[in-house]
PDB file of N, CA and C in Angstrom:
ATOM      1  N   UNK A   1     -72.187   8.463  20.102  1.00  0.00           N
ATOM      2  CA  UNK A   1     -71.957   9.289  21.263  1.00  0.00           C
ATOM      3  C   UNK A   1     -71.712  10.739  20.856  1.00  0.00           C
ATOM      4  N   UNK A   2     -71.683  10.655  19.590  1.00  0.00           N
ATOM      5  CA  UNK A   2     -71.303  12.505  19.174  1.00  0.00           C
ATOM      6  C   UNK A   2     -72.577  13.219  19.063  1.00  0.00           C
ATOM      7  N   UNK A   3     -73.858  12.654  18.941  1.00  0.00           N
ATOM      8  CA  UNK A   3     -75.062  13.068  18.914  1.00  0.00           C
ATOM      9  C   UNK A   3     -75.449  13.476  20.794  1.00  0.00           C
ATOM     10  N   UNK A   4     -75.351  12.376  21.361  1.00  0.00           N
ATOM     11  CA  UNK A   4     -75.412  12.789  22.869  1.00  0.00           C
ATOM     12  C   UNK A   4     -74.141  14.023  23.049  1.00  0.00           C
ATOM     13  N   UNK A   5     -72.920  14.113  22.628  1.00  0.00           N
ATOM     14  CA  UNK A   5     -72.334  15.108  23.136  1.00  0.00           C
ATOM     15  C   UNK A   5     -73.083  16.497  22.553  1.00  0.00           C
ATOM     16  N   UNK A   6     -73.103  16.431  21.680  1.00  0.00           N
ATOM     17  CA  UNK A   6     -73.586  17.982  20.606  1.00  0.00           C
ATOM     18  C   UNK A   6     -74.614  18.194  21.571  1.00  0.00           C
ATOM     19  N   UNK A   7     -75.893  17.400  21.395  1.00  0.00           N
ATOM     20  CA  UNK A   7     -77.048  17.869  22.215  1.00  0.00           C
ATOM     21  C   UNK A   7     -76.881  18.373  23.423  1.00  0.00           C
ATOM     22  N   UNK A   8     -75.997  17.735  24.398  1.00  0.00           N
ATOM     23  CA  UNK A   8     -75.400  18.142  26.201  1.00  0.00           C
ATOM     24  C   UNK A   8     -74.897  19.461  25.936  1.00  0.00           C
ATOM     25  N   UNK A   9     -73.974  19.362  25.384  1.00  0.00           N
ATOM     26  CA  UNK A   9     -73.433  21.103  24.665  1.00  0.00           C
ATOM     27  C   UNK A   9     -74.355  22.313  24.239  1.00  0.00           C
ATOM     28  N   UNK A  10     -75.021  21.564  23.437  1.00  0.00           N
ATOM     29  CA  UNK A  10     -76.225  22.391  22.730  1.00  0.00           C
ATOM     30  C   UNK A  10     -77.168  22.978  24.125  1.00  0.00           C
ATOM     31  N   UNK A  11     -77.973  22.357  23.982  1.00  0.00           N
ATOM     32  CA  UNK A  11     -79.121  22.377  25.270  1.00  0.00           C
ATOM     33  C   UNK A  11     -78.437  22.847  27.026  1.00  0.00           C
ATOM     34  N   UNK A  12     -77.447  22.021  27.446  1.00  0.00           N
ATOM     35  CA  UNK A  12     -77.264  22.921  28.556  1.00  0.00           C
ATOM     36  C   UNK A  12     -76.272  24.090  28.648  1.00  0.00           C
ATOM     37  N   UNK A  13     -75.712  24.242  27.853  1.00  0.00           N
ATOM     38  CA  UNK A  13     -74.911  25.020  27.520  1.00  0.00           C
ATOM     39  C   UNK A  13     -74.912  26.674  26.683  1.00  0.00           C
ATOM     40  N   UNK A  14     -75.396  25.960  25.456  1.00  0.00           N
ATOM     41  CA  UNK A  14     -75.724  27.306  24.056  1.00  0.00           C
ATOM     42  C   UNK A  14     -77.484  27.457  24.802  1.00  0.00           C
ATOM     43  N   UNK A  15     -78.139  26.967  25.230  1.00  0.00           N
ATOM     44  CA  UNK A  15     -79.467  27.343  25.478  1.00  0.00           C
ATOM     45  C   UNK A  15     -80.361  26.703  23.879  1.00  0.00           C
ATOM     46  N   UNK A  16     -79.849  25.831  23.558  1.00  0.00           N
ATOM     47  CA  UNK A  16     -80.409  25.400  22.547  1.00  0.00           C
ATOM     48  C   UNK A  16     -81.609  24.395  22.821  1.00  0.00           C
ATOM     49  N   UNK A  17     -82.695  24.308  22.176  1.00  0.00           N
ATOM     50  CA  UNK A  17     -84.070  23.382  22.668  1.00  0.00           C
ATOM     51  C   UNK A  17     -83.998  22.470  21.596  1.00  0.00           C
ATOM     52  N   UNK A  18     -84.522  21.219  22.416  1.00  0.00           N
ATOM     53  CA  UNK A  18     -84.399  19.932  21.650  1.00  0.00           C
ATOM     54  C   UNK A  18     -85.790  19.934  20.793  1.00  0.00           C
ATOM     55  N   UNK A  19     -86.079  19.058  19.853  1.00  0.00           N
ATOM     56  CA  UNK A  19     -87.006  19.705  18.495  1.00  0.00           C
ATOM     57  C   UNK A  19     -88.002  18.658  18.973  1.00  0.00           C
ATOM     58  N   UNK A  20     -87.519  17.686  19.515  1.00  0.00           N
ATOM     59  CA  UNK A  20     -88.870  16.236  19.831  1.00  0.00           C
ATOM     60  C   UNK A  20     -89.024  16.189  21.523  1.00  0.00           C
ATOM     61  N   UNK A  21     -90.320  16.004  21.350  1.00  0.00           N
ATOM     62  CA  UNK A  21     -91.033  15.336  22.826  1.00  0.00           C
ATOM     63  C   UNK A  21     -90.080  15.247  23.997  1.00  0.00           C
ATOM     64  N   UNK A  22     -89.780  13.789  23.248  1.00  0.00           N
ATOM     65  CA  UNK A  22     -89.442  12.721  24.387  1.00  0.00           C
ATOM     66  C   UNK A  22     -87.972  13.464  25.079  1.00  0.00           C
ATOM     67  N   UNK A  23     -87.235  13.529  23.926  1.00  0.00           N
ATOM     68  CA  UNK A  23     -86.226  14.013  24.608  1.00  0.00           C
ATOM     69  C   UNK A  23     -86.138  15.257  25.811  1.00  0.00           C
ATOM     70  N   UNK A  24     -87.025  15.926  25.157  1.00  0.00           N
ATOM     71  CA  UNK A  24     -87.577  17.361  26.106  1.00  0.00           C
ATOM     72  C   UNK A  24     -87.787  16.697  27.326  1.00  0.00           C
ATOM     73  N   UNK A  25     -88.548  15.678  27.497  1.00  0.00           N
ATOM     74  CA  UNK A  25     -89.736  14.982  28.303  1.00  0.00           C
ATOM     75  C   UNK A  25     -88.309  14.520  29.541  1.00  0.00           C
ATOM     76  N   UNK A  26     -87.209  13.786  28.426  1.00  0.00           N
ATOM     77  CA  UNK A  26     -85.973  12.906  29.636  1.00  0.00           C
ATOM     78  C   UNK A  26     -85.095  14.143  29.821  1.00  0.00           C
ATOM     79  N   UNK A  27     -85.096  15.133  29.342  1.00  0.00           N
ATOM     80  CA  UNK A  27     -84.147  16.915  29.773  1.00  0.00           C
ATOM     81  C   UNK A  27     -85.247  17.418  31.155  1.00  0.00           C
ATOM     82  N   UNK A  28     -86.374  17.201  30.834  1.00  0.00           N
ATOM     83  CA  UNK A  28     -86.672  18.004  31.966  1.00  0.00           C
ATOM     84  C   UNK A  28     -86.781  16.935  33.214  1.00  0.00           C
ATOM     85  N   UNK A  29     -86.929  15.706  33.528  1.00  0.00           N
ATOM     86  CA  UNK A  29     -87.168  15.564  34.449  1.00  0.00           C
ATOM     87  C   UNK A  29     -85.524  14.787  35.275  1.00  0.00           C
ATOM     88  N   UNK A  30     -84.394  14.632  34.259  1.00  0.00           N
ATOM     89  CA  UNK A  30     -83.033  14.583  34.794  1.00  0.00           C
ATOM     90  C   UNK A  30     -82.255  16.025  35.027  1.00  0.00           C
ATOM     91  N   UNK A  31     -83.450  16.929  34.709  1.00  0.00           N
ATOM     92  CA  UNK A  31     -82.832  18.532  34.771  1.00  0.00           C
ATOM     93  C   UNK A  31     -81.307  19.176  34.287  1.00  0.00           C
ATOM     94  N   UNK A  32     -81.392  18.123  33.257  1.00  0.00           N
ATOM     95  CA  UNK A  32     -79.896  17.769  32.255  1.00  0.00           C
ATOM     96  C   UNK A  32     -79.828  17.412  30.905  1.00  0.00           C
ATOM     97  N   UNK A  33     -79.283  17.865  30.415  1.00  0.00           N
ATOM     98  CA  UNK A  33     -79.346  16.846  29.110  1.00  0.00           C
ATOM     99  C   UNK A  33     -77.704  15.629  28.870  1.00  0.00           C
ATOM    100  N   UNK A  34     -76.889  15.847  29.860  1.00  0.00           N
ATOM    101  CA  UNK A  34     -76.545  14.692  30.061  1.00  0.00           C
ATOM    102  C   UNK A  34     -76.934  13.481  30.458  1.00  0.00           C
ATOM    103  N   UNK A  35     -77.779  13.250  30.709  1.00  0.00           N
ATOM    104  CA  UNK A  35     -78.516  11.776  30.466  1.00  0.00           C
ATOM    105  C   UNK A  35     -78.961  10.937  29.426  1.00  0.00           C
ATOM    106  N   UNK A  36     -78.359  12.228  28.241  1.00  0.00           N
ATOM    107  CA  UNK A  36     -78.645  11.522  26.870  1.00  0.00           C
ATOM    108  C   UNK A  36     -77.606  10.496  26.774  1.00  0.00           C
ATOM    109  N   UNK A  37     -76.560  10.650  27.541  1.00  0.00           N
ATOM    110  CA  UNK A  37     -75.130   9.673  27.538  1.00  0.00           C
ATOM    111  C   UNK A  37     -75.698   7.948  27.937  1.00  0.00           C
ATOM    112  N   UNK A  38     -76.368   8.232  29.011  1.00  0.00           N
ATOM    113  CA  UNK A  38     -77.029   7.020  29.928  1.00  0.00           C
ATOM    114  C   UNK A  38     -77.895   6.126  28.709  1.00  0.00           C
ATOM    115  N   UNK A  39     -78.731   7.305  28.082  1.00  0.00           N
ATOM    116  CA  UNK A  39     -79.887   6.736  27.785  1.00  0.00           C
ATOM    117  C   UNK A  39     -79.100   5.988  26.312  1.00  0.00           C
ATOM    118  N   UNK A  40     -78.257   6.410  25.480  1.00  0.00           N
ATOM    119  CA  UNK A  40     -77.785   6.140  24.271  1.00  0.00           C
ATOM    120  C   UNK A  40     -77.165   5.221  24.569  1.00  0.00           C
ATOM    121  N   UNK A  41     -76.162   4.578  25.369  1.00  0.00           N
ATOM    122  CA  UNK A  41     -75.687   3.320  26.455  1.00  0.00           C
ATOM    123  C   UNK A  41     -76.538   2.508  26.748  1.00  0.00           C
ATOM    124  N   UNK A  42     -77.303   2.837  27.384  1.00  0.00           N
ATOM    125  CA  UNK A  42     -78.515   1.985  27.591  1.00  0.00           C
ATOM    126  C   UNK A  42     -79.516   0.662  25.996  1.00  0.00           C
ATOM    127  N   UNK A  43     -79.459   2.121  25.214  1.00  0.00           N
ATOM    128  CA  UNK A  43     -79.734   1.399  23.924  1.00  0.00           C
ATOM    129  C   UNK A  43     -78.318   0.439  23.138  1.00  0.00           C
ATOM    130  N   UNK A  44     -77.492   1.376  23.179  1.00  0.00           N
ATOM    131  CA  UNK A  44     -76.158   0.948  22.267  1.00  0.00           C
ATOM    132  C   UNK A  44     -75.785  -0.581  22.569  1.00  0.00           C
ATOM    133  N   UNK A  45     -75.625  -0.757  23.790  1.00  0.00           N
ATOM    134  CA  UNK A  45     -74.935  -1.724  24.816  1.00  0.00           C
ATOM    135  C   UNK A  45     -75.979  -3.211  24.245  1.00  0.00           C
ATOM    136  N   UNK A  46     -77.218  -3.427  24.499  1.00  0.00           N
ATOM    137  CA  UNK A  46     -77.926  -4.677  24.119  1.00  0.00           C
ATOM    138  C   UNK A  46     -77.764  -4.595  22.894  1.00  0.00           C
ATOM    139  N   UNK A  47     -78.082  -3.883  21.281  1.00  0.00           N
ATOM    140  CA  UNK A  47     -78.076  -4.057  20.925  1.00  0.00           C
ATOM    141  C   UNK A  47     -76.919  -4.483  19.920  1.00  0.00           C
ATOM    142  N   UNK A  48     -75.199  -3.774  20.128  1.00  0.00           N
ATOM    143  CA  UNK A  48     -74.121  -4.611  19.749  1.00  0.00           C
ATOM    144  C   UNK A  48     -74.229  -6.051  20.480  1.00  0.00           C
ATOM    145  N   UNK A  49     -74.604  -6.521  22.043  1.00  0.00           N
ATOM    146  CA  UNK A  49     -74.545  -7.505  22.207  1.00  0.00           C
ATOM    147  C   UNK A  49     -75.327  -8.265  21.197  1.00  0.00           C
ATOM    148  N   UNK A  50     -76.324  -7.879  20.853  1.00  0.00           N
ATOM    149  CA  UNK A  50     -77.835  -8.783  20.113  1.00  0.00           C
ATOM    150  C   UNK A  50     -77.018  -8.688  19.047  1.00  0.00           C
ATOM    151  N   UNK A  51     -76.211  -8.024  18.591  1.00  0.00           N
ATOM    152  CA  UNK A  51     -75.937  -8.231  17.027  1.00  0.00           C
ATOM    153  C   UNK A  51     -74.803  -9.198  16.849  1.00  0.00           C
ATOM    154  N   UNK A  52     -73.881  -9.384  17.797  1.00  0.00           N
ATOM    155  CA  UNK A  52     -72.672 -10.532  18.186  1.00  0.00           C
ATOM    156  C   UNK A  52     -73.305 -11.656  18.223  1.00  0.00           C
ATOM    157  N   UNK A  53     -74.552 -11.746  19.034  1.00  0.00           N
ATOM    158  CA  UNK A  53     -74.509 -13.211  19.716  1.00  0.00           C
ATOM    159  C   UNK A  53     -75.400 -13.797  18.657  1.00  0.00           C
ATOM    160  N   UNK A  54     -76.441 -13.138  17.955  1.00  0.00           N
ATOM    161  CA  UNK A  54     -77.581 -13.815  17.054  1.00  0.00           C
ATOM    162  C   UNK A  54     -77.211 -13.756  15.370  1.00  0.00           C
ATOM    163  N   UNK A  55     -76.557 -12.797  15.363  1.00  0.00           N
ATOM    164  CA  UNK A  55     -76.159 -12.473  13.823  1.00  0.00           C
ATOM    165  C   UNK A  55     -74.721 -13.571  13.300  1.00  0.00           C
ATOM    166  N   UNK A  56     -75.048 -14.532  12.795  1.00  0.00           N
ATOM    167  CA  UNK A  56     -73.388 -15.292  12.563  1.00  0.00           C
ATOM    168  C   UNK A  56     -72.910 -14.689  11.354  1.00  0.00           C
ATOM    169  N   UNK A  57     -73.572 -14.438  10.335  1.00  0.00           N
ATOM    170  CA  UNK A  57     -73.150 -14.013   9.011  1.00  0.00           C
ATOM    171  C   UNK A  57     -72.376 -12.585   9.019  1.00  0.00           C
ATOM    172  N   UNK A  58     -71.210 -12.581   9.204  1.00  0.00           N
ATOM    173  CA  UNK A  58     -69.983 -11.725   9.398  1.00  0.00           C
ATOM    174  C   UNK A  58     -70.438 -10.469   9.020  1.00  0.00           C
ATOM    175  N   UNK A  59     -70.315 -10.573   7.547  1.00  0.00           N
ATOM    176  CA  UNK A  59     -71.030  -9.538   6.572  1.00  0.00           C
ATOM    177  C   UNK A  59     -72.297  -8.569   6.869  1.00  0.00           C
ATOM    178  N   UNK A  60     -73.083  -9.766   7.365  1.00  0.00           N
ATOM    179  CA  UNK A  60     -74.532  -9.114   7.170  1.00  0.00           C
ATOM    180  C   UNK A  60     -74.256  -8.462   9.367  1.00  0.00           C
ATOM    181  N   UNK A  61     -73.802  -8.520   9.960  1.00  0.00           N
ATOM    182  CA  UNK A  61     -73.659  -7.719  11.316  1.00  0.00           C
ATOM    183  C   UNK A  61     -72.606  -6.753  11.222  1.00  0.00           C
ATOM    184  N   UNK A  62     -71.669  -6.776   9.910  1.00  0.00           N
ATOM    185  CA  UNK A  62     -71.042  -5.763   9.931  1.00  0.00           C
ATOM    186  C   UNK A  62     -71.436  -4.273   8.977  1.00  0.00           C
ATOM    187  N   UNK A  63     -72.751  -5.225   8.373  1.00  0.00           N
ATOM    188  CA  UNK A  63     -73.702  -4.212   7.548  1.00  0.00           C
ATOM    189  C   UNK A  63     -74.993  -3.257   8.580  1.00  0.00           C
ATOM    190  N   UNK A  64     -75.166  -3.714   9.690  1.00  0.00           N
ATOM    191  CA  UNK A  64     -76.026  -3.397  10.679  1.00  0.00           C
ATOM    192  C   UNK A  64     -74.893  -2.254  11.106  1.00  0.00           C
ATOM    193  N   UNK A  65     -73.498  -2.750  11.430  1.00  0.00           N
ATOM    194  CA  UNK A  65     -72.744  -1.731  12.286  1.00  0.00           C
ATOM    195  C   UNK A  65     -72.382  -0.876  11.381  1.00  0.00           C
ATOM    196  N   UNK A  66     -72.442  -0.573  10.818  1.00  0.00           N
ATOM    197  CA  UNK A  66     -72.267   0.186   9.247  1.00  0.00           C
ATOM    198  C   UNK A  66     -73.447   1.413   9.526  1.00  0.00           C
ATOM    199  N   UNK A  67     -74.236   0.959   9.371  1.00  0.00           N
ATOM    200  CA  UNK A  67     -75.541   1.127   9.751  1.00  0.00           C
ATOM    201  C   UNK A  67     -76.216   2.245  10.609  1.00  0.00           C
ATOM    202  N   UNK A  68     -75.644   1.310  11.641  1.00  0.00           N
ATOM    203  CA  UNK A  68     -75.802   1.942  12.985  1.00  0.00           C
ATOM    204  C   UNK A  68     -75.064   3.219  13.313  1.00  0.00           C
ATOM    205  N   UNK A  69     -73.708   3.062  12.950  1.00  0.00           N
ATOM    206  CA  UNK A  69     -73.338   4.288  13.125  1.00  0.00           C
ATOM    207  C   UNK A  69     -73.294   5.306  12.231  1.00  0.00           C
ATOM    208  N   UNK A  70     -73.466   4.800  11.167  1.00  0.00           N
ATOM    209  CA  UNK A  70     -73.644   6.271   9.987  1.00  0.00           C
ATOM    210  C   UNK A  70     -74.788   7.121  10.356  1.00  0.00           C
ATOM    211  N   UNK A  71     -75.933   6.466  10.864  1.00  0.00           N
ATOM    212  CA  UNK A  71     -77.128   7.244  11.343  1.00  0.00           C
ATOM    213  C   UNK A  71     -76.896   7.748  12.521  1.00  0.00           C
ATOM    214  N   UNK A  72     -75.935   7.496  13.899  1.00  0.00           N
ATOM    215  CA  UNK A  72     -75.542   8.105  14.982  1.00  0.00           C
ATOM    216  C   UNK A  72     -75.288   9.301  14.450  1.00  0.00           C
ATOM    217  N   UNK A  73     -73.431   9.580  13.438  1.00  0.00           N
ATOM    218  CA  UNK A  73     -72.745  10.269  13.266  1.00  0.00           C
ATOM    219  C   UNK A  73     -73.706  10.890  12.392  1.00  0.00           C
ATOM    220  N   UNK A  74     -74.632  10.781  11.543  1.00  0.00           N
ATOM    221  CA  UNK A  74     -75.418  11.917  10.256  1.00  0.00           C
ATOM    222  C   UNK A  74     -75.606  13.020  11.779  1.00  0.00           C
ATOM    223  N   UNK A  75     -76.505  11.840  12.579  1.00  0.00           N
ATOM    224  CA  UNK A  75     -77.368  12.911  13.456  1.00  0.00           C
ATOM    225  C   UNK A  75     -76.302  14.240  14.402  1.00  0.00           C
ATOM    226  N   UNK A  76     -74.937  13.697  14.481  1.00  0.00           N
ATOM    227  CA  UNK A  76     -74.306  14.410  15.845  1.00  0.00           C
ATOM    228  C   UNK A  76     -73.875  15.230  14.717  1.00  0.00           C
ATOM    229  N   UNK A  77     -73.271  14.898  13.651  1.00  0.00           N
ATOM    230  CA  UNK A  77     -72.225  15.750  12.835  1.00  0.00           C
ATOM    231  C   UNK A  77     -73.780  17.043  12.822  1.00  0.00           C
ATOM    232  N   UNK A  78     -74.874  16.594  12.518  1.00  0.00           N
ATOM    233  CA  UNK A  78     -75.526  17.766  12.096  1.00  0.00           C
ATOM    234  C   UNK A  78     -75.877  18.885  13.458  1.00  0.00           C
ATOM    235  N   UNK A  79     -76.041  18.264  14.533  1.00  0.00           N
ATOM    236  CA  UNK A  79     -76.089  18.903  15.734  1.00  0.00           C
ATOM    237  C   UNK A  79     -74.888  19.635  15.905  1.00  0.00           C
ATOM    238  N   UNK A  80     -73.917  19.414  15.523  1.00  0.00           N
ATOM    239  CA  UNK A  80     -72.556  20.051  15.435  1.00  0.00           C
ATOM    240  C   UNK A  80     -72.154  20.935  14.399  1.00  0.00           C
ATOM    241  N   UNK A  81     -72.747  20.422  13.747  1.00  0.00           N
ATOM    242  CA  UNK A  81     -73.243  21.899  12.494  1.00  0.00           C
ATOM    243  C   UNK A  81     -73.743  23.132  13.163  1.00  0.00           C
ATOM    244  N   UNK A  82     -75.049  22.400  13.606  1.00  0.00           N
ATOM    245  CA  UNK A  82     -75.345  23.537  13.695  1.00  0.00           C
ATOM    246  C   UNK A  82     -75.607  24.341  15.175  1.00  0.00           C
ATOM    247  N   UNK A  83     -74.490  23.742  15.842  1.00  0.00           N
ATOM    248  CA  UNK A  83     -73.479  24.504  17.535  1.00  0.00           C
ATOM    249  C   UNK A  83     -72.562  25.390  16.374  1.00  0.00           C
ATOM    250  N   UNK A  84     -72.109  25.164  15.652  1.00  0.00           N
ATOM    251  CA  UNK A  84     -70.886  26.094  14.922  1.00  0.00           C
ATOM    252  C   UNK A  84     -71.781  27.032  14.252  1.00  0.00           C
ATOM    253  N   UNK A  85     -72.917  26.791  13.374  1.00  0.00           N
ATOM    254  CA  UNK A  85     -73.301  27.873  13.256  1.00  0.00           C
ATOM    255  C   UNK A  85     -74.052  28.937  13.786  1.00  0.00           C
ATOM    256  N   UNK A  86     -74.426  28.231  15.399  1.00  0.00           N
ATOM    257  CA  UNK A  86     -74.851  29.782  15.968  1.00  0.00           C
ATOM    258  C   UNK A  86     -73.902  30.682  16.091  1.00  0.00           C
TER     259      UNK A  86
END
């Protein structure tokens, strides 16, 4: 969720432009970039469920959540980088 915040900050806020397509594509037609909140929920939500209900091996779903969020936080910490350094 720190990647959806930076970007909402970034983009409607600092006037900052998102670097890919799609995202451009779901900013312009929610005329927001808070909908990155929805859309990251949307993903987040099935897939901790999918990783509870199918994954039994403790280890190996706590290596996914490991995972999962180090690549969230790389992405927001760097969006947050670089809100501080404009």
């Amino acid at each position: 969720m720190l990647d959806a915040s930076s970007t909402f900050i970034a983009v409607d806020f600092l006037n900052a432009i998102e670097k890919h397509p799609l995202p451009v594509l779901v900013n312009t037609l929610a005329n927001t970039a808070a909908i990155m909140y929805v859309l990251k929920l949307v993903v987040l939500i099935p897939v901790a469920y999918l990783l509870f209900k199918d994954i039994e091996n403790k280890n190996m779903r706590n290596f996914f959540i490991v995972a999962i969020a180090v690549l969230g936080l790389a992405e927001g910490l760097r969006n947050l980088i670089s809100i501080l350094i404009i």
